[in-house]
Protein backbone atom coordinates (compact mmCIF):
# COMPACT_ATOMS: atom_id res chain seq x y z
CA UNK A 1 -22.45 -6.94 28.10
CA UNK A 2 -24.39 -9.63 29.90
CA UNK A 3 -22.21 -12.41 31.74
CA UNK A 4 -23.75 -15.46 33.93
CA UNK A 5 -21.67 -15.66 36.90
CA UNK A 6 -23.87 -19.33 37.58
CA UNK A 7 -20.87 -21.04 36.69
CA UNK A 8 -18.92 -19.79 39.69
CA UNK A 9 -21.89 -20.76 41.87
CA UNK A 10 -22.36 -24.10 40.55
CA UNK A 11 -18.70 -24.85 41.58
CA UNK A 12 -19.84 -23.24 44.93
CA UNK A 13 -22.64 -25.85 45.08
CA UNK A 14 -20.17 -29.11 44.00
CA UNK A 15 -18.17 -28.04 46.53
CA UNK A 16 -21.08 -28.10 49.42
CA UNK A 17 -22.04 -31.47 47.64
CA UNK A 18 -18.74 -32.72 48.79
CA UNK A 19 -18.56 -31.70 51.98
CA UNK A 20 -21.68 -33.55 52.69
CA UNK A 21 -24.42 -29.89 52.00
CA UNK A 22 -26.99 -29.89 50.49
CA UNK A 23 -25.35 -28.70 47.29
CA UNK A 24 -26.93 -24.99 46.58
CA UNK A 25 -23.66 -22.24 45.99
CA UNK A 26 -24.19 -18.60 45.51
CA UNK A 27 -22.59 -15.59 44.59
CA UNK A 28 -22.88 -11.66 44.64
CA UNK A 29 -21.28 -9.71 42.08
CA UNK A 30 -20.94 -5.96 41.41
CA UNK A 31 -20.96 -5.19 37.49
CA UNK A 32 -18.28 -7.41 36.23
CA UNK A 33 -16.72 -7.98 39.76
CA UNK A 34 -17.51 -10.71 41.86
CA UNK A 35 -17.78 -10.08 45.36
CA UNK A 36 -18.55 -12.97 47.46
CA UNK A 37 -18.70 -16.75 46.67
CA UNK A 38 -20.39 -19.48 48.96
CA UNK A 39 -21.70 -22.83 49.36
CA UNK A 40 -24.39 -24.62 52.01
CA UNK A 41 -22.39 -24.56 55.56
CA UNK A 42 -25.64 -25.92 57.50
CA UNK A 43 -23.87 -28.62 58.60
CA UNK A 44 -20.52 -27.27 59.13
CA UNK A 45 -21.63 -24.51 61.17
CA UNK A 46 -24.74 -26.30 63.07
CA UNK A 47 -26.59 -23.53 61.94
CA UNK A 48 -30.28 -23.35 60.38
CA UNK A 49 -29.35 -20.18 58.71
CA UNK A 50 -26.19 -21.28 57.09
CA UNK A 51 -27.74 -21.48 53.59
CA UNK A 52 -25.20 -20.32 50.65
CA UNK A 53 -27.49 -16.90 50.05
CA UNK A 54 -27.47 -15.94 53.61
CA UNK A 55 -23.56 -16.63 53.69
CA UNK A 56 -22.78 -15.05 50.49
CA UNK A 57 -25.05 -11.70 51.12
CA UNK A 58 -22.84 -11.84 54.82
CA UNK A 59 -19.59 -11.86 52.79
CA UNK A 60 -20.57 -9.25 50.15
CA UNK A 61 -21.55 -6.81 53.01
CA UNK A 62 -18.32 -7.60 54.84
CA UNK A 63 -15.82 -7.14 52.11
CA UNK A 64 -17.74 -3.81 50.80
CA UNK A 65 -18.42 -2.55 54.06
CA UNK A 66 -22.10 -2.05 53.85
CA UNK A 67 -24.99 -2.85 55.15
CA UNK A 68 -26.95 -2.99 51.50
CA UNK A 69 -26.11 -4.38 48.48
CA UNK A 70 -27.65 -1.56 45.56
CA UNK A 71 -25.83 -2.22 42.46
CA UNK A 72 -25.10 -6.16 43.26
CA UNK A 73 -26.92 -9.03 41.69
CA UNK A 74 -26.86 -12.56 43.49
CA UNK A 75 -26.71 -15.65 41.58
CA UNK A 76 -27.98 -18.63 43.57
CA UNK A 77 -28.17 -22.72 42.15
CA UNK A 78 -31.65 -23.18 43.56
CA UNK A 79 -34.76 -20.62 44.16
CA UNK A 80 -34.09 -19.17 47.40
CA UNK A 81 -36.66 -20.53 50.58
CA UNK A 82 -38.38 -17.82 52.29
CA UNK A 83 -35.76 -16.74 55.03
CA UNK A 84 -33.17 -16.40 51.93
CA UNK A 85 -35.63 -14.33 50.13
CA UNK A 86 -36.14 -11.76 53.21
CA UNK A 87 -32.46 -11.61 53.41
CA UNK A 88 -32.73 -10.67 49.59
CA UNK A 89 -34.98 -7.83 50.09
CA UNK A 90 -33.35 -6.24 53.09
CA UNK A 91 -29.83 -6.61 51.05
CA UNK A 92 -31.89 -4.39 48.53
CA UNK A 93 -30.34 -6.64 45.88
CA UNK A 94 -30.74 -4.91 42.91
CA UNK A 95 -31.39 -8.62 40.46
CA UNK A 96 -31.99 -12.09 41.76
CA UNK A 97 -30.73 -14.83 38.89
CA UNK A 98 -31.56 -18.48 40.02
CA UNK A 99 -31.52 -21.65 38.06
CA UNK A 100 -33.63 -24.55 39.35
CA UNK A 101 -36.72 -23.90 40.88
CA UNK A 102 -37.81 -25.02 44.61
CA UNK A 103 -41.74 -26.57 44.51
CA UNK A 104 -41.31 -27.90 47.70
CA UNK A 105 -39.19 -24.88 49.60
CA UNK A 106 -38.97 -22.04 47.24
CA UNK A 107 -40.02 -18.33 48.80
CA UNK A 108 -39.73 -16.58 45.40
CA UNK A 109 -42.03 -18.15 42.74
CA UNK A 110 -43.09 -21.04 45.05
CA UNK A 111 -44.66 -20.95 48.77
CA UNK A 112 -44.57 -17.98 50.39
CA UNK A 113 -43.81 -15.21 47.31
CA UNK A 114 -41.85 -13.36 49.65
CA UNK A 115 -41.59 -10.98 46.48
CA UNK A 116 -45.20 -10.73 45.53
CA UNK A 117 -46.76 -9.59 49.19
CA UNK A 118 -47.42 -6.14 49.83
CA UNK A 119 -45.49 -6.05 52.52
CA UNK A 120 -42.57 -6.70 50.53
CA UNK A 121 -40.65 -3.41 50.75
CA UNK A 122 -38.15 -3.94 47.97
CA UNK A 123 -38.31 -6.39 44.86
CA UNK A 124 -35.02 -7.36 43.07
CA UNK A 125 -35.42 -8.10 39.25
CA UNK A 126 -35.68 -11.67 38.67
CA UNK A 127 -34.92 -14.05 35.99
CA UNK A 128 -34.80 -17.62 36.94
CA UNK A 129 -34.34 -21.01 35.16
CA UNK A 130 -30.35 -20.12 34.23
CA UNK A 131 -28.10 -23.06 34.09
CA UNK A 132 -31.72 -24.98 35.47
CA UNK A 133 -31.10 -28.54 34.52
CA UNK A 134 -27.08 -28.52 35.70
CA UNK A 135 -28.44 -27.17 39.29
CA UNK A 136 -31.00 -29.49 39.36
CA UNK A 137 -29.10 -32.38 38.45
CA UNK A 138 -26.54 -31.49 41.22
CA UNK A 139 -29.61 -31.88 43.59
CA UNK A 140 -30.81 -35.25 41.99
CA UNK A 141 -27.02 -36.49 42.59
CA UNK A 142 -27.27 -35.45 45.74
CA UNK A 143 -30.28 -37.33 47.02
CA UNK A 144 -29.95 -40.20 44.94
CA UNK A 145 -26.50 -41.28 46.90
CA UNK A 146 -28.54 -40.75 50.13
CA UNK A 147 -31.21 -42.60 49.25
């Protein structure tokens, strides 16, 4: 049976909103286990590569003690940039599920296709647009207050 595990990163992302991320939450599960759940941490950590995906795929491989991720799906808030999207592929995540899309900074279906180049040496099974219009309101929240 089929279950969305967006609603766990959603609260991920609400939770980055609040402490001042950009608000984008992820998580990896493992059949009907979740494994790791995380939120932006740019900021908190002064680092460029603190993005939920990248910190989520960190925590999966810590807390199953490997170095790929067959067998794991990641859900993510927002289509994952480029750098995200490599981390994806060398995770060997087996499905990608995303809900808004990225015009602007996307790496999946937007700008770069990390996905769709040859060089690509593994492609997870995507389906986007889940939970789309609750992510991307998060974002348009977001921005508006900074604005």
């Amino acid at each position: 049976m089929f279950r969305s595990f967006m609603p766990l990163a959603l609260e991920a992302a609400r939770a980055a909103g609040l402490r001042g991320e950009v608000p984008v939450g992820a998580v990896v599960s493992r059949g009907a286990d979740v494994v790791a759940v995380e939120g932006n941490r740019m900021r908190e950590l002064g680092d460029p590569t603190g993005h939920a995906e990248m910190l989520a795929i960190r925590a999966a491989c810590a807390a199953l003690g490997l170095d790929r991720l067959t067998g794991c799906a990641l859900w993510v808030t927002l289509e994952p940039c480029a750098m995200c999207a490599g981390a994806i592929a060398h995770a060997r995540l087996d499905r990608l599920h995303f809900g808004a899309a990225d015009p602007k900074s996307g790496g999946v279906l937007h700008g770069a296709r990390v996905f769709a180049h040859p060089q690509a040496h593994h492609r997870p099974e995507l389906h986007d647009g889940i939970d789309a219009e609750a992510s991307a309101a998060l974002l348009r929240e977001f921005f508006a207050g900074r604005r």
